[in-house]
C-alpha atoms as a PDB file:
ATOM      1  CA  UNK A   1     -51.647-159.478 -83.829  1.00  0.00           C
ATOM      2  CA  UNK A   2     -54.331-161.800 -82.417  1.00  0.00           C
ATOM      3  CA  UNK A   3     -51.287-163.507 -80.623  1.00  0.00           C
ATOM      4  CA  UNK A   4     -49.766-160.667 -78.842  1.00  0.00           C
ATOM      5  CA  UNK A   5     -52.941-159.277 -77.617  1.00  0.00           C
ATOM      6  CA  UNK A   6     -53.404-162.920 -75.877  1.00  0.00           C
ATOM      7  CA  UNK A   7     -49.866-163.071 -74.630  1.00  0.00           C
ATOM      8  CA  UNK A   8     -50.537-159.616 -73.418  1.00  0.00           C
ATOM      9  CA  UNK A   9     -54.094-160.595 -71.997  1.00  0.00           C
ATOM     10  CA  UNK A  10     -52.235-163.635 -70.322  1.00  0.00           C
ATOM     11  CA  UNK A  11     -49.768-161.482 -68.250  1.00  0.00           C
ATOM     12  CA  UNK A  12     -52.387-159.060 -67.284  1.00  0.00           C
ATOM     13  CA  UNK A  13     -54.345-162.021 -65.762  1.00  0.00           C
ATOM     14  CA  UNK A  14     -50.824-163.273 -64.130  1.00  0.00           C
ATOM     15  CA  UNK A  15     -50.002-162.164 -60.243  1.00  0.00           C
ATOM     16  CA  UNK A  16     -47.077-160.309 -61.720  1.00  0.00           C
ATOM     17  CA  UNK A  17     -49.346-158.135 -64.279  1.00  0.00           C
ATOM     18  CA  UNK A  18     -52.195-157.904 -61.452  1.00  0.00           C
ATOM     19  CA  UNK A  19     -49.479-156.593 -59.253  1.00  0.00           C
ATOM     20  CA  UNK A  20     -48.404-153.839 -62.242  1.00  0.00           C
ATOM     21  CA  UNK A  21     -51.569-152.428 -62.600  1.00  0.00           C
ATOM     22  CA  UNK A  22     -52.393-152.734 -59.050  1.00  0.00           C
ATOM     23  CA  UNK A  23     -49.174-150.278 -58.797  1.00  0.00           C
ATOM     24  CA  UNK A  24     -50.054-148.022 -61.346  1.00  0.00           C
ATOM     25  CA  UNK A  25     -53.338-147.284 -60.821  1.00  0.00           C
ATOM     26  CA  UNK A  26     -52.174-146.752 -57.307  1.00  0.00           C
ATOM     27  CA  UNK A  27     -49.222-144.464 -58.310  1.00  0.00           C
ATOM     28  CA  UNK A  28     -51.993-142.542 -60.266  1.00  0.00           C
ATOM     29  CA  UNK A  29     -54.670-141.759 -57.367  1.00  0.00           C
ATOM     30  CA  UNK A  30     -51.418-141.007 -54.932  1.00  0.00           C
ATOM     31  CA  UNK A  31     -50.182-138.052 -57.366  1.00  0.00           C
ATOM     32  CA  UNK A  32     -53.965-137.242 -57.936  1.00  0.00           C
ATOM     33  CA  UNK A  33     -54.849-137.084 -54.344  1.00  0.00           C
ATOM     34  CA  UNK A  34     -51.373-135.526 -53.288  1.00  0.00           C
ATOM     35  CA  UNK A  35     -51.914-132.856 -55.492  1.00  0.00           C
ATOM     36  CA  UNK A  36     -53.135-129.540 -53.803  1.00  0.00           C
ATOM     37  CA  UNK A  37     -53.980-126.154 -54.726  1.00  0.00           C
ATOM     38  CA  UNK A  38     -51.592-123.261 -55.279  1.00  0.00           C
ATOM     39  CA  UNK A  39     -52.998-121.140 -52.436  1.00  0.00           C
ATOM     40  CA  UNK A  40     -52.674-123.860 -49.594  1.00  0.00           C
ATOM     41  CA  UNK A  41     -49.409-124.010 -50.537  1.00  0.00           C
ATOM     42  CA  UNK A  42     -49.469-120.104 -49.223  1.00  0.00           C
ATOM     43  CA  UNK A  43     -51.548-120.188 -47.023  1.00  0.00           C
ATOM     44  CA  UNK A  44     -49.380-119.344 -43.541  1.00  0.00           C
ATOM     45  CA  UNK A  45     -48.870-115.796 -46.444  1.00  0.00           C
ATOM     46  CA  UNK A  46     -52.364-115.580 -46.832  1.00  0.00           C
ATOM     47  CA  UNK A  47     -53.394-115.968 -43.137  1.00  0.00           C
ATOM     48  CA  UNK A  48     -50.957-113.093 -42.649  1.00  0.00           C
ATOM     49  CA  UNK A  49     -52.375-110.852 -45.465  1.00  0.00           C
ATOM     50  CA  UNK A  50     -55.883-110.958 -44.844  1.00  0.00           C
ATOM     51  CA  UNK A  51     -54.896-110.230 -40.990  1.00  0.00           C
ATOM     52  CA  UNK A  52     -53.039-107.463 -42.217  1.00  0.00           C
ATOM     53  CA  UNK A  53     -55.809-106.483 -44.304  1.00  0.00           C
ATOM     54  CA  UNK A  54     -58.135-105.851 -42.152  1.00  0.00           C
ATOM     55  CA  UNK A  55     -55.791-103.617 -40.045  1.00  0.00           C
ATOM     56  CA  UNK A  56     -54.957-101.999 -42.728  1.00  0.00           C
ATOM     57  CA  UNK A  57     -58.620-101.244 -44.361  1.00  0.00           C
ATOM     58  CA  UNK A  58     -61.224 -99.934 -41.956  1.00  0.00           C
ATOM     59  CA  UNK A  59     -64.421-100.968 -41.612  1.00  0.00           C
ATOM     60  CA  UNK A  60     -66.233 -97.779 -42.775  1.00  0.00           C
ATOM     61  CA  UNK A  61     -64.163 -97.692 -46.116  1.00  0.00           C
ATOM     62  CA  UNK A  62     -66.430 -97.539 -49.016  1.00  0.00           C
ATOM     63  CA  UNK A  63     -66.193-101.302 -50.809  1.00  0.00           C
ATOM     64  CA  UNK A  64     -63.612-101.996 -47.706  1.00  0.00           C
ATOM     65  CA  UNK A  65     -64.564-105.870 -48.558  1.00  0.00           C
ATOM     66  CA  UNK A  66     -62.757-105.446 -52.117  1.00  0.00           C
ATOM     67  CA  UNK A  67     -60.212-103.198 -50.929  1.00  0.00           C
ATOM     68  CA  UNK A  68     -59.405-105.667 -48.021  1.00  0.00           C
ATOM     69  CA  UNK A  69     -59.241-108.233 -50.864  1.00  0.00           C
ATOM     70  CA  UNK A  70     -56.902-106.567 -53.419  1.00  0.00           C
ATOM     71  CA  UNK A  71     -54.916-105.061 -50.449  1.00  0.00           C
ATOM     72  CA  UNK A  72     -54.472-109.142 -49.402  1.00  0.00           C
ATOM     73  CA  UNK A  73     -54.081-110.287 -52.770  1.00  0.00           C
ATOM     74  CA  UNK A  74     -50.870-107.901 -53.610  1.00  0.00           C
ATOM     75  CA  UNK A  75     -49.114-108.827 -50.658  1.00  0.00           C
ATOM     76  CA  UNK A  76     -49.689-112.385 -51.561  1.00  0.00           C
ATOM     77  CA  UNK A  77     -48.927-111.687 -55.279  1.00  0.00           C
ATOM     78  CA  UNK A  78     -45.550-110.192 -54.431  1.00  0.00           C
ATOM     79  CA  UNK A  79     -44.553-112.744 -51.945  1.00  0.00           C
ATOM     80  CA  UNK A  80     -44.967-115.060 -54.743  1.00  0.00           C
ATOM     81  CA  UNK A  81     -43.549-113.638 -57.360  1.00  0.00           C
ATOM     82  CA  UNK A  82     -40.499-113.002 -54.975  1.00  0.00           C
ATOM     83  CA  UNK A  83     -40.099-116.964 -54.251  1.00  0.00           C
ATOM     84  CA  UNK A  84     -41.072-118.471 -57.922  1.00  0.00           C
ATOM     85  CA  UNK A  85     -38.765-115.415 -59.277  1.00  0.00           C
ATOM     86  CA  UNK A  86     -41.253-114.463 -62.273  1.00  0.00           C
ATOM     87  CA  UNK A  87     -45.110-113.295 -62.603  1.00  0.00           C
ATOM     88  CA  UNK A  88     -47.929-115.335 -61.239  1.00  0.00           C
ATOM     89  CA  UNK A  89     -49.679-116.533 -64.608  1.00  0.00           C
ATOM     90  CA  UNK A  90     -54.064-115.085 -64.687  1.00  0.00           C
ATOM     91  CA  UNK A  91     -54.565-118.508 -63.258  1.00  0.00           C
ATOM     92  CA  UNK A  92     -52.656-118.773 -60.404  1.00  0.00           C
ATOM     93  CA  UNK A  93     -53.624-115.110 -59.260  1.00  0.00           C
ATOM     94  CA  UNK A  94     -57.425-116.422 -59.538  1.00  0.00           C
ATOM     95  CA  UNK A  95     -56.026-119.336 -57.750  1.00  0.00           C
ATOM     96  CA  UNK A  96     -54.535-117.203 -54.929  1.00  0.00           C
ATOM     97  CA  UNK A  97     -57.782-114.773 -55.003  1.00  0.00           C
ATOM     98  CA  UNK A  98     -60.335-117.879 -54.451  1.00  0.00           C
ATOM     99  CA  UNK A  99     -57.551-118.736 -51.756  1.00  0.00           C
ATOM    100  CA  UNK A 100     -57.677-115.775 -50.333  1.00  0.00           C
ATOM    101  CA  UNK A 101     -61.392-115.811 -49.712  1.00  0.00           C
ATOM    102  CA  UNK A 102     -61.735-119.084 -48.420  1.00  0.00           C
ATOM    103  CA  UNK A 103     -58.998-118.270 -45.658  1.00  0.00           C
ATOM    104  CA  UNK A 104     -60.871-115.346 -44.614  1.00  0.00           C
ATOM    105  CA  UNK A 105     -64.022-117.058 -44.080  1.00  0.00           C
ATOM    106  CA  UNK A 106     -61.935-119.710 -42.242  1.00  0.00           C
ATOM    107  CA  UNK A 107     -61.161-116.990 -40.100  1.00  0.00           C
ATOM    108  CA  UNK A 108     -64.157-115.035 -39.382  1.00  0.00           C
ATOM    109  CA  UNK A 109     -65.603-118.660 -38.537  1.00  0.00           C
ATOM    110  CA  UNK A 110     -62.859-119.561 -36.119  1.00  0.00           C
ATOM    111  CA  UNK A 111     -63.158-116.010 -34.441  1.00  0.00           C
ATOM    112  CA  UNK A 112     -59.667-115.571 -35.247  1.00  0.00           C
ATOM    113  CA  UNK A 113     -60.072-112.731 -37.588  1.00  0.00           C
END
């Protein structure tokens, strides 16, 4: 045992094995990093919905804020479901909803809204 873990040791310390785990570790932060969240992979749909939202919702509805929201967050939902061809999972509709909400304030920031 004692003798593989220094053969083991010894290629670790080698260019080859330095080069190995340089690679991994690298291939690790690249799929880590690349990695993004559901809704900004929607989020030309989302853009879209909340614009449509707040056409669609006026601003003296009572709670218009959470009807502009759940008005935005169907549209979303059923573009989704249409592409991915089953039911977004509790997750990925909080996901979309956090989504959702950070567009908007995007938005409203930009003046775009």
């Amino acid at each position: 045992m004692k003798e593989v873990l220094t053969m083991v040791w010894a290629f670790l310390n080698s260019p080859v094995g330095i080069t190995a785990v340089a690679a991994v570790v690298l291939l690790i932060l690249n799929r880590i990093y690349a990695k993004k969240p559901l809704w900004q992979t929607l989020e030309g749909t989302i853009i879209g919905a909340v614009k449509t939202a707040e056409k669609a919702i006026p601003d003296d509805a009572e709670n218009a804020g959470v009807k502009r929201l759940d008005y935005a967050l169907k549209y979303v939902l059923s573009i989704y479901e249409e592409v991915v061809k089953r039911r977004a999972t509790d997750q990925e509709t909080a996901a979309i909803r956090d989504g959702i909400q950070v567009v908007h304030d995007q938005l409203e920031e930009s003046g775009t809204l």
